[in-house]
Every structure is written in structure tokens, then in C-alpha cells.
PDB file of N, CA and C in Angstrom:
ATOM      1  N   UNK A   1     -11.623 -11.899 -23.015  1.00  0.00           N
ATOM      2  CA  UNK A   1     -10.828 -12.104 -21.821  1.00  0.00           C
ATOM      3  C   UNK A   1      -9.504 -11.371 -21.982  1.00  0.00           C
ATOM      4  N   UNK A   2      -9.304 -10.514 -20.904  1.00  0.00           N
ATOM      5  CA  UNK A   2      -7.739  -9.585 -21.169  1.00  0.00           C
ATOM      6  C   UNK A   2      -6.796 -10.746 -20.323  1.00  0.00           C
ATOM      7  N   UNK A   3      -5.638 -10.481 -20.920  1.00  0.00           N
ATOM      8  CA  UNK A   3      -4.512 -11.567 -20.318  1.00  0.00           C
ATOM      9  C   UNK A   3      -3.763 -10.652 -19.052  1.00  0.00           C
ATOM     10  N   UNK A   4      -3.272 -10.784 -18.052  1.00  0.00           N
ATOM     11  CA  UNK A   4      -3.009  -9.963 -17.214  1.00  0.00           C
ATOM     12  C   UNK A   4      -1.370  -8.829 -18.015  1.00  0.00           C
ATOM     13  N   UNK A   5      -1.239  -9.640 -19.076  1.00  0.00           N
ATOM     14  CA  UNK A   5       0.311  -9.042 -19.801  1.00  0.00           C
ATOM     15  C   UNK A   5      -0.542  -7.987 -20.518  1.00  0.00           C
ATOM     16  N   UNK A   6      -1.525  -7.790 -20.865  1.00  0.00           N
ATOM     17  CA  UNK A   6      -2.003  -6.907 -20.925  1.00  0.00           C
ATOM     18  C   UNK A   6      -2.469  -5.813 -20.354  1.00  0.00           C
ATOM     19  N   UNK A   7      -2.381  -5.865 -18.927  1.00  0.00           N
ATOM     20  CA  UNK A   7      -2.763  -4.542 -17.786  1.00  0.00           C
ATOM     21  C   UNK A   7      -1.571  -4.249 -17.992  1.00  0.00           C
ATOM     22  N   UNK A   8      -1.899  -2.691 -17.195  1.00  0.00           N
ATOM     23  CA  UNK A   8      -1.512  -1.916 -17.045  1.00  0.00           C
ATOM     24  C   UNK A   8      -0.528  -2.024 -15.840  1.00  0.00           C
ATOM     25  N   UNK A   9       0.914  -1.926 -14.864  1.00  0.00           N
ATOM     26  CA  UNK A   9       1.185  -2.122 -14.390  1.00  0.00           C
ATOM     27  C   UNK A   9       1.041  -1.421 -13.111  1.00  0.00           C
ATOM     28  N   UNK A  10       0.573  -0.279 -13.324  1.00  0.00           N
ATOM     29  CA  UNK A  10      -0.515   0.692 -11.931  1.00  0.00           C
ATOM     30  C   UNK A  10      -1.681  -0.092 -11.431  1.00  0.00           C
ATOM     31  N   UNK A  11      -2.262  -0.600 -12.944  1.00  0.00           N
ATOM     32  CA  UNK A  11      -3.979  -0.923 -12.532  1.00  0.00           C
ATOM     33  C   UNK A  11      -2.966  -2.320 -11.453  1.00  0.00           C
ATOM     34  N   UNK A  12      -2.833  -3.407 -11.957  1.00  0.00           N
ATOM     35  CA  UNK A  12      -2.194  -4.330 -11.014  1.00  0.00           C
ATOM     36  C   UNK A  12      -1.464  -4.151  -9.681  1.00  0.00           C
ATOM     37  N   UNK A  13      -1.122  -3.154  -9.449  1.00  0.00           N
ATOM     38  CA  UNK A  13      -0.345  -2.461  -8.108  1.00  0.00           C
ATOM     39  C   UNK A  13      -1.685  -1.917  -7.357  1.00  0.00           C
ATOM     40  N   UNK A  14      -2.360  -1.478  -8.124  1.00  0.00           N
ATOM     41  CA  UNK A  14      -4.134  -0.588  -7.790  1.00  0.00           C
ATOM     42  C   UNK A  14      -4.588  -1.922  -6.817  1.00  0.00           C
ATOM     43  N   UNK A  15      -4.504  -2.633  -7.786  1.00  0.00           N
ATOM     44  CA  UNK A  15      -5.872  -3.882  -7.610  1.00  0.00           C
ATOM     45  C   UNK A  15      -5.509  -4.604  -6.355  1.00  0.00           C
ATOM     46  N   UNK A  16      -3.962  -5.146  -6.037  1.00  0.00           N
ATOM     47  CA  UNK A  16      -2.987  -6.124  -5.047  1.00  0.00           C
ATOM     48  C   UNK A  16      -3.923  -4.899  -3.736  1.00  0.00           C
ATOM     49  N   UNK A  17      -3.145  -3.399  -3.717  1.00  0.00           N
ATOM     50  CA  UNK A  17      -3.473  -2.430  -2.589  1.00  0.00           C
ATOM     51  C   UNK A  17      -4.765  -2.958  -2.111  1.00  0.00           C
ATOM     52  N   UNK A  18      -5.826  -2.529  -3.327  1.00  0.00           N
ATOM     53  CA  UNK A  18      -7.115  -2.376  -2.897  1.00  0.00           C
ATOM     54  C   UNK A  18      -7.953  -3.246  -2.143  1.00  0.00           C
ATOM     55  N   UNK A  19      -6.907  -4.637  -3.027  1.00  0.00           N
ATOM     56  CA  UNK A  19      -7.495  -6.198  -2.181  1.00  0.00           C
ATOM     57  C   UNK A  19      -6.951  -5.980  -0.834  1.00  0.00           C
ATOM     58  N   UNK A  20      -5.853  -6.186  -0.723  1.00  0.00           N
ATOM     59  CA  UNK A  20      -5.281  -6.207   1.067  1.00  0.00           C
ATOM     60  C   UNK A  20      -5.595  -5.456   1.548  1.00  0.00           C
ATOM     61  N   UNK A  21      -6.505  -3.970   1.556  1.00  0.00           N
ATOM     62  CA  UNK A  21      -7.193  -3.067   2.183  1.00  0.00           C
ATOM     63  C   UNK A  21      -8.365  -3.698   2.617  1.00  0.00           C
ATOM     64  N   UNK A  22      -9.367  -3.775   1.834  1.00  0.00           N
ATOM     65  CA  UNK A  22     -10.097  -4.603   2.229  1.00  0.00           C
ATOM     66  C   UNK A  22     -10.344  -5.432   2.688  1.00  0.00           C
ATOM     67  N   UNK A  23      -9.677  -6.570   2.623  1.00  0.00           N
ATOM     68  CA  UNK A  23      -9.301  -7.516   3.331  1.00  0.00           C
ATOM     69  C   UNK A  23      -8.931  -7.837   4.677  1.00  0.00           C
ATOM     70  N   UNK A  24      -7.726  -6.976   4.966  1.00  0.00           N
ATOM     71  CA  UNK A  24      -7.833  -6.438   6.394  1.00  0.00           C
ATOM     72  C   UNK A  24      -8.790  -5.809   7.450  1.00  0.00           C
ATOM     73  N   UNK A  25      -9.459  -4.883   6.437  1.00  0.00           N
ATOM     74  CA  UNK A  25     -10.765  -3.916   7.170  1.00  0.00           C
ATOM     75  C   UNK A  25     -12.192  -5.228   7.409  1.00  0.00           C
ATOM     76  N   UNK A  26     -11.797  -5.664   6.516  1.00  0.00           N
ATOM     77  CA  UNK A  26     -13.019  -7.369   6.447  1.00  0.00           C
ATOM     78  C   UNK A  26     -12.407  -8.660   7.312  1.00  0.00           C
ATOM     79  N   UNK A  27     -11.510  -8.411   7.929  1.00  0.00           N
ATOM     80  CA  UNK A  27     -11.046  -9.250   9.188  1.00  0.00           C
ATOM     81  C   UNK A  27     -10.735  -8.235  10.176  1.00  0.00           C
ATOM     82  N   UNK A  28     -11.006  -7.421  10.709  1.00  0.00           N
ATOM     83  CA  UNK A  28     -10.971  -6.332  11.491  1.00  0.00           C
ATOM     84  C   UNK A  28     -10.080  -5.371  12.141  1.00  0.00           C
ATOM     85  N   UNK A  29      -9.420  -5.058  11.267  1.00  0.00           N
ATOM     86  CA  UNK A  29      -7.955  -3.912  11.352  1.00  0.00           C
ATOM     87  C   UNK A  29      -8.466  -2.796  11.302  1.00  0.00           C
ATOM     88  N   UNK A  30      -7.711  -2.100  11.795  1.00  0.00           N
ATOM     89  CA  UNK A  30      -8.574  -0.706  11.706  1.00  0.00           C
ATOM     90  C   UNK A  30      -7.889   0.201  10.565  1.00  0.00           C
ATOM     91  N   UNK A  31      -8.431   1.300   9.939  1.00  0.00           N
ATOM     92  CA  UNK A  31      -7.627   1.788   9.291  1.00  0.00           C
ATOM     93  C   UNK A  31      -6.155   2.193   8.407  1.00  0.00           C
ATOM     94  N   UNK A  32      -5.436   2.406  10.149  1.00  0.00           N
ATOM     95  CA  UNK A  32      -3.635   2.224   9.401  1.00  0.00           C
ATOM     96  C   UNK A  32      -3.498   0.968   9.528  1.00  0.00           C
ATOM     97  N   UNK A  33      -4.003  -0.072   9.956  1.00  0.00           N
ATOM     98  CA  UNK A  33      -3.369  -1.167   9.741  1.00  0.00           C
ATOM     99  C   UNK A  33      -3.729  -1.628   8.298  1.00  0.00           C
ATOM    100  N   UNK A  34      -5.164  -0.910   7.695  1.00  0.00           N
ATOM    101  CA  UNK A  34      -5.605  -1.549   6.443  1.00  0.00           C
ATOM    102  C   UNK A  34      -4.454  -1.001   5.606  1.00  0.00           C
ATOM    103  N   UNK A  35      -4.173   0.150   5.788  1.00  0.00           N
ATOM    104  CA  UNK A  35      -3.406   1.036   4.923  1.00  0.00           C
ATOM    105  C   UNK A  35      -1.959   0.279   4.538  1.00  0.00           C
ATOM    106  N   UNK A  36      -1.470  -0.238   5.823  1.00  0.00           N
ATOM    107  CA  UNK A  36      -0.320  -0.797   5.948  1.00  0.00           C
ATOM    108  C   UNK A  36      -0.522  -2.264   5.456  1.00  0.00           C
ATOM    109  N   UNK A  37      -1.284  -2.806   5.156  1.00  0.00           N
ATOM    110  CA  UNK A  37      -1.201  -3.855   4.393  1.00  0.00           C
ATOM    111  C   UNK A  37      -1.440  -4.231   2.970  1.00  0.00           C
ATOM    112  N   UNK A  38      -2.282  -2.900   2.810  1.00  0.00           N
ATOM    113  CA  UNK A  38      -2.148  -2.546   0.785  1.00  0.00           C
ATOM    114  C   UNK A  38      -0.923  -1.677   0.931  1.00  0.00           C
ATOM    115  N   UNK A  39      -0.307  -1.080   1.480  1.00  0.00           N
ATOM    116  CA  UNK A  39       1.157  -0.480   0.980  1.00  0.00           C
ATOM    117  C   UNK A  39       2.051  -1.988   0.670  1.00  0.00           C
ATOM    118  N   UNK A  40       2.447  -2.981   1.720  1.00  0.00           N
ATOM    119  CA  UNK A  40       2.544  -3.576   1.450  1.00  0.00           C
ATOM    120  C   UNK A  40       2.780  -4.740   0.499  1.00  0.00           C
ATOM    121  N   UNK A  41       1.373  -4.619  -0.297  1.00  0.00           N
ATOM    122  CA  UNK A  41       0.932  -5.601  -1.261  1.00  0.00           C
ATOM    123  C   UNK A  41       0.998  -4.924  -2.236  1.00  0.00           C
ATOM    124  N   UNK A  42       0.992  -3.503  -2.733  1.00  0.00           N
ATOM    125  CA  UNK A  42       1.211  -2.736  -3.790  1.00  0.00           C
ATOM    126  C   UNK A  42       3.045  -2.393  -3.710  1.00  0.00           C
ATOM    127  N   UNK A  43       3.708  -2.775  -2.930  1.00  0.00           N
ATOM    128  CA  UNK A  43       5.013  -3.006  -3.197  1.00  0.00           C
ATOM    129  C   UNK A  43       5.453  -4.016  -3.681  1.00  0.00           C
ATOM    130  N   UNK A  44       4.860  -5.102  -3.436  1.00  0.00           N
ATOM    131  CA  UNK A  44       5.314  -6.561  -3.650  1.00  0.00           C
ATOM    132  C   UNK A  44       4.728  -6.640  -5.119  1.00  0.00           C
ATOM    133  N   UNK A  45       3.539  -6.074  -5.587  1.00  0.00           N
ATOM    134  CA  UNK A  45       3.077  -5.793  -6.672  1.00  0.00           C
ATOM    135  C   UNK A  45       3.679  -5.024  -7.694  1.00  0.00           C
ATOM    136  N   UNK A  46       4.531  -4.064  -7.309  1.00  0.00           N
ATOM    137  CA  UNK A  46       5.081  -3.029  -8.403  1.00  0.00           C
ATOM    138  C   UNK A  46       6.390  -3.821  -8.010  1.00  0.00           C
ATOM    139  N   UNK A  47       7.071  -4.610  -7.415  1.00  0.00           N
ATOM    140  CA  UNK A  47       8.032  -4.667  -7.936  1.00  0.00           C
ATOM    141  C   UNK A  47       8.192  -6.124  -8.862  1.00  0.00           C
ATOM    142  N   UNK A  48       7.253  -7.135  -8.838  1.00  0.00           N
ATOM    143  CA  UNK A  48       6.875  -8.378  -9.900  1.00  0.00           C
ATOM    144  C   UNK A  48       6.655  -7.005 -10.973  1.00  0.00           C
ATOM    145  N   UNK A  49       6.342  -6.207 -10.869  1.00  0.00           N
ATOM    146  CA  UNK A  49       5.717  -5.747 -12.249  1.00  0.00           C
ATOM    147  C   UNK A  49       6.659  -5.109 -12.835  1.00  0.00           C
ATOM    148  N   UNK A  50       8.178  -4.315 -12.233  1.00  0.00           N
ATOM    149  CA  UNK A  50       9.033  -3.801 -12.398  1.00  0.00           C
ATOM    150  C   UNK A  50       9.446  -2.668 -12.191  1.00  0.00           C
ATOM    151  N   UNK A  51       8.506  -2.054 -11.520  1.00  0.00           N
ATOM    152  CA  UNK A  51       8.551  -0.389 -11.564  1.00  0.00           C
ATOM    153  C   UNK A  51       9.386  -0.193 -10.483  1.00  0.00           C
ATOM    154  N   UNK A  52       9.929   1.537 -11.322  1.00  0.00           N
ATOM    155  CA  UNK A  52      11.917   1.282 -10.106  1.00  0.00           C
ATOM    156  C   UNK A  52      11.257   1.871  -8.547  1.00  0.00           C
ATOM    157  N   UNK A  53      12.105   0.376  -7.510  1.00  0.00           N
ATOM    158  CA  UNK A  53      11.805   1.057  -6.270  1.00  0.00           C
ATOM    159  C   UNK A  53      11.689   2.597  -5.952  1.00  0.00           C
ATOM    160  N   UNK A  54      12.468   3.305  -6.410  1.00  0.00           N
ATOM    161  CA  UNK A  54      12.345   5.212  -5.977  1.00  0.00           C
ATOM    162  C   UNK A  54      11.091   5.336  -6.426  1.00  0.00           C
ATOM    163  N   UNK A  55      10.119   5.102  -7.488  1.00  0.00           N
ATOM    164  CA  UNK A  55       9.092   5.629  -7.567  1.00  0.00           C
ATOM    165  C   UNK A  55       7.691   4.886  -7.538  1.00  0.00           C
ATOM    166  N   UNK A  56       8.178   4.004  -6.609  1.00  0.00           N
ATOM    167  CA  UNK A  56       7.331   3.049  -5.695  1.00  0.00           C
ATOM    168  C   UNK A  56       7.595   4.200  -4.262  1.00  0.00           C
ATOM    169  N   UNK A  57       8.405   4.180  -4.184  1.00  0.00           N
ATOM    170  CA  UNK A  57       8.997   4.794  -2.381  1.00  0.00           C
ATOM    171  C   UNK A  57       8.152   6.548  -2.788  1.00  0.00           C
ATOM    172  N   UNK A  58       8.489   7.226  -4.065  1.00  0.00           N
ATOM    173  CA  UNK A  58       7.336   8.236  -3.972  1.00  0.00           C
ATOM    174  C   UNK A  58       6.189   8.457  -3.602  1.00  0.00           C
ATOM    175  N   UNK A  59       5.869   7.383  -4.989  1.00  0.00           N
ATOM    176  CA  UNK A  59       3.953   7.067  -4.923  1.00  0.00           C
ATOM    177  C   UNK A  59       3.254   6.701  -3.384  1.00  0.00           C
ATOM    178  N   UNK A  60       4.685   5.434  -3.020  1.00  0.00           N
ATOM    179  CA  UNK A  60       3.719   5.206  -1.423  1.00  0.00           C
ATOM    180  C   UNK A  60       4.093   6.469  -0.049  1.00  0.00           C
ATOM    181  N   UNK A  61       4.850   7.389  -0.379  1.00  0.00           N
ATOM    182  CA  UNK A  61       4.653   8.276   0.707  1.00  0.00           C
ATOM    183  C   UNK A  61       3.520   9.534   0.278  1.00  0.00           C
ATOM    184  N   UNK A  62       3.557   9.911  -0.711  1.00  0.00           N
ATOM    185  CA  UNK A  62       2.218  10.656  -1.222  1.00  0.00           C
ATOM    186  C   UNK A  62       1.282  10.232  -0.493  1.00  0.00           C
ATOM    187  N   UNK A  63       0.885   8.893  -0.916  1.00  0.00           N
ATOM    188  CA  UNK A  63      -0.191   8.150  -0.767  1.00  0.00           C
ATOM    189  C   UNK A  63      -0.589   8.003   0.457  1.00  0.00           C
ATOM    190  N   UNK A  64      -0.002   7.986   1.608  1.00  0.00           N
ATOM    191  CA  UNK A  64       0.511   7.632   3.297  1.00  0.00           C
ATOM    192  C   UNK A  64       0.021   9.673   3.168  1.00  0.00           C
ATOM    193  N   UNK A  65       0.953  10.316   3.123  1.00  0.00           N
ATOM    194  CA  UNK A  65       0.092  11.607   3.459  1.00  0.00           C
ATOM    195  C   UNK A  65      -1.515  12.506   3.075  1.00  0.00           C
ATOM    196  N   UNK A  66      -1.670  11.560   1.953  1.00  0.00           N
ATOM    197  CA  UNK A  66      -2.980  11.906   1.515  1.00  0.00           C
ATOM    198  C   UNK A  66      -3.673  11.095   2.368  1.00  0.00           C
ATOM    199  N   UNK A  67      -3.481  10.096   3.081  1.00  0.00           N
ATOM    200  CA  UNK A  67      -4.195   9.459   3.710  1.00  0.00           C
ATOM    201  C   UNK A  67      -4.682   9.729   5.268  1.00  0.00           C
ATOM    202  N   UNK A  68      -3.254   9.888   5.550  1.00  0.00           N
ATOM    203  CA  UNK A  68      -3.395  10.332   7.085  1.00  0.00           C
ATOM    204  C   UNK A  68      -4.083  11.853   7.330  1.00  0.00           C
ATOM    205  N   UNK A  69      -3.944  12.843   6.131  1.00  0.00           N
ATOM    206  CA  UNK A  69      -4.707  14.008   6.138  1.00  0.00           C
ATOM    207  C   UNK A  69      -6.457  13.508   6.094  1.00  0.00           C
ATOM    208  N   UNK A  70      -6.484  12.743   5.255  1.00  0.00           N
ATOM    209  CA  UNK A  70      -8.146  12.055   5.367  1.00  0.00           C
ATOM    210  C   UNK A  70      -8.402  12.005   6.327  1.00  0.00           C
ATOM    211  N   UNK A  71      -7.396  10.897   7.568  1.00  0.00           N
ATOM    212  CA  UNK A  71      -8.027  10.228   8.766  1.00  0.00           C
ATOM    213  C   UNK A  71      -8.192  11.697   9.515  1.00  0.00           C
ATOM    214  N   UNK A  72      -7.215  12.138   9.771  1.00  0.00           N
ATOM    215  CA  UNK A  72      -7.304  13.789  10.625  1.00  0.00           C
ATOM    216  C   UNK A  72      -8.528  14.103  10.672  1.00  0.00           C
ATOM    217  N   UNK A  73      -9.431  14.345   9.063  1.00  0.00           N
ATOM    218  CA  UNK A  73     -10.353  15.205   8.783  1.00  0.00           C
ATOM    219  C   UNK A  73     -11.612  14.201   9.243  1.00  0.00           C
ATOM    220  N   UNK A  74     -11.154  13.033   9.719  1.00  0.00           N
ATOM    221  CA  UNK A  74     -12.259  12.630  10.508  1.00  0.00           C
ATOM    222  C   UNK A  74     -13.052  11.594   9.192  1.00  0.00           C
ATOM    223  N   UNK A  75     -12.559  11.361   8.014  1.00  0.00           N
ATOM    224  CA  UNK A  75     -13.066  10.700   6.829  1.00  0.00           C
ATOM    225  C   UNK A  75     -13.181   9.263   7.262  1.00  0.00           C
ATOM    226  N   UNK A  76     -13.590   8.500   6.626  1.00  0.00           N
ATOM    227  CA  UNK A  76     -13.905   6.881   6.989  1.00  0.00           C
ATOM    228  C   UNK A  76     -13.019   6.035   6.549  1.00  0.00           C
ATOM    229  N   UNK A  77     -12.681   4.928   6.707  1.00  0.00           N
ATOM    230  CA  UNK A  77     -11.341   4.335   6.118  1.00  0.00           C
ATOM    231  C   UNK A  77     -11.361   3.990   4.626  1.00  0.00           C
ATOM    232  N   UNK A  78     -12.409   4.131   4.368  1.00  0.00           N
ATOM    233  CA  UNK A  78     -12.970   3.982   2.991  1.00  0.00           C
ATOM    234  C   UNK A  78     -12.502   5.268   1.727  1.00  0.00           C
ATOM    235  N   UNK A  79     -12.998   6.207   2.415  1.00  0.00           N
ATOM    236  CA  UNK A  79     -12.390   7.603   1.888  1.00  0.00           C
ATOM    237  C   UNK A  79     -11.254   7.882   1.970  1.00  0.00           C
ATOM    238  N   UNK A  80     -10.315   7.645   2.941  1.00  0.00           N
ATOM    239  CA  UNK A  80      -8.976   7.845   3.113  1.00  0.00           C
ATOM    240  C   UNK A  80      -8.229   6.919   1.963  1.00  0.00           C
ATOM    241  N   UNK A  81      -8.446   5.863   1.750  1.00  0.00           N
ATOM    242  CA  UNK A  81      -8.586   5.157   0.933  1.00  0.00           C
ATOM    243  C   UNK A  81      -8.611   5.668  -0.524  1.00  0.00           C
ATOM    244  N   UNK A  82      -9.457   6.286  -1.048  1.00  0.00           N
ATOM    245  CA  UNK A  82      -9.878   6.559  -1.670  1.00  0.00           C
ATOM    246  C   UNK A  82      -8.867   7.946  -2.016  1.00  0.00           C
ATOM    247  N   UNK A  83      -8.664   8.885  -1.152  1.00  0.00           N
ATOM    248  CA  UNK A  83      -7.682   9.640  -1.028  1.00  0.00           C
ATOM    249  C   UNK A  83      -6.343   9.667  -1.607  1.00  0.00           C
ATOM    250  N   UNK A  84      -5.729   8.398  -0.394  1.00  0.00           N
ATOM    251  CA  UNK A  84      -4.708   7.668  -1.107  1.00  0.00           C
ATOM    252  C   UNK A  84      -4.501   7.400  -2.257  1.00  0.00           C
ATOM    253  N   UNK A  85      -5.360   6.760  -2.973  1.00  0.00           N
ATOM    254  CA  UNK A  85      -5.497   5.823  -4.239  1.00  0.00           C
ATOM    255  C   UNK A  85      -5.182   7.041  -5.265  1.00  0.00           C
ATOM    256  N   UNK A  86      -5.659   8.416  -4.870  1.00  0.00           N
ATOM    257  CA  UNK A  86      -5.761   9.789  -5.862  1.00  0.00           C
ATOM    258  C   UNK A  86      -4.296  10.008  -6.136  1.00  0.00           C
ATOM    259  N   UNK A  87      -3.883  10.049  -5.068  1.00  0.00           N
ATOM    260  CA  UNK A  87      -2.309  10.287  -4.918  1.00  0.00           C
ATOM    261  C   UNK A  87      -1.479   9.189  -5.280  1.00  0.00           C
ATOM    262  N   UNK A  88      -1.826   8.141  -5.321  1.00  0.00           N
ATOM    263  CA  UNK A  88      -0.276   6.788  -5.631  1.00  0.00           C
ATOM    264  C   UNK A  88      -0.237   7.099  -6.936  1.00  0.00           C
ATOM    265  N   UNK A  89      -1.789   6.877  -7.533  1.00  0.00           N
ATOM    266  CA  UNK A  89      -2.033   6.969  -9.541  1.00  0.00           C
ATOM    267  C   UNK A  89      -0.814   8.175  -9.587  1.00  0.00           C
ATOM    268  N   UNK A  90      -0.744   9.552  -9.784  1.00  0.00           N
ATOM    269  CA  UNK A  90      -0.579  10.437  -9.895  1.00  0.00           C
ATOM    270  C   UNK A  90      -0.627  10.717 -11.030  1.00  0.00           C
TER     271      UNK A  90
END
């Protein structure tokens, strides 16, 4: 059993996003709203975890343009998603 003081403080910012994405898209939001509620929850997440707001405010605008280039290209909210997620890690 890993203790959560043991993650990683991305993977935990990863995990908060990924849940409230889903979550939203599984009560029926559409896309930017999913998006906007793991940005959200991966803020509230990196900052319990400590990481300095400026590179929270990076990671989540990367992440917001890798995304919205997804939706453009006509990708599924899943992929955009997925997109995103390429870009916050960096």
C-alpha cells in the first residue's frame, strides 16, 4: 500500500483533474465545462500539495491551449483531454 506522502505531487494534481473531468462529462457537461472543472480541482490540488501558483497558472494555460486546439480539430472530449494532460505534465 503507497501512502499518499509518497506520490508524486503532479500524479495527485493528475488524478483531482482527471476525476472532476470525468465526473462532470458523467453528469452531463459538455466538454469546456469538463475542462473547467478539472482545471479547477487540479488547482485546489497543486496548491494542498504546494506547488508555486506561477507554475500552476503555466501548466493550466498550456493545458487550456492544447485543449481547445483538440476541440477545433474536431477530437472528442476524451482526447482533448488527453491532449491537455500532455501539456500540464510537461
Amino acid at each position: 500500500m503507497t501512502s499518499s506522502r509518497c506520490t508524486n505531487p503532479l500524479d495527485q494534481v493528475e488524478g483531482a483533474a482527471d476525476a472532476a473531468f470525468h465526473e462532470a462529462l458523467d453528469n452531463g457537461a459538455g466538454a469546456e465545462e469538463a475542462f473547467e472543472a478539472a482545471t479547477v480541482a487540479a488547482e485546489e490540488a497543486a496548491a494542498e500539495a504546494g506547488i508555486p501558483p506561477e507554475e500552476v497558472q503555466a501548466r493550466t494555460e498550456a493545458a487550456k491551449e492544447a485543449f481547445d486546439q483538440a476541440l477545433e480539430e474536431g477530437k472528442d472530449p476524451e482526447e482533448c483531454f488527453d491532449e491537455a494532460r500532455r501539456c500540464r505534465r510537461l
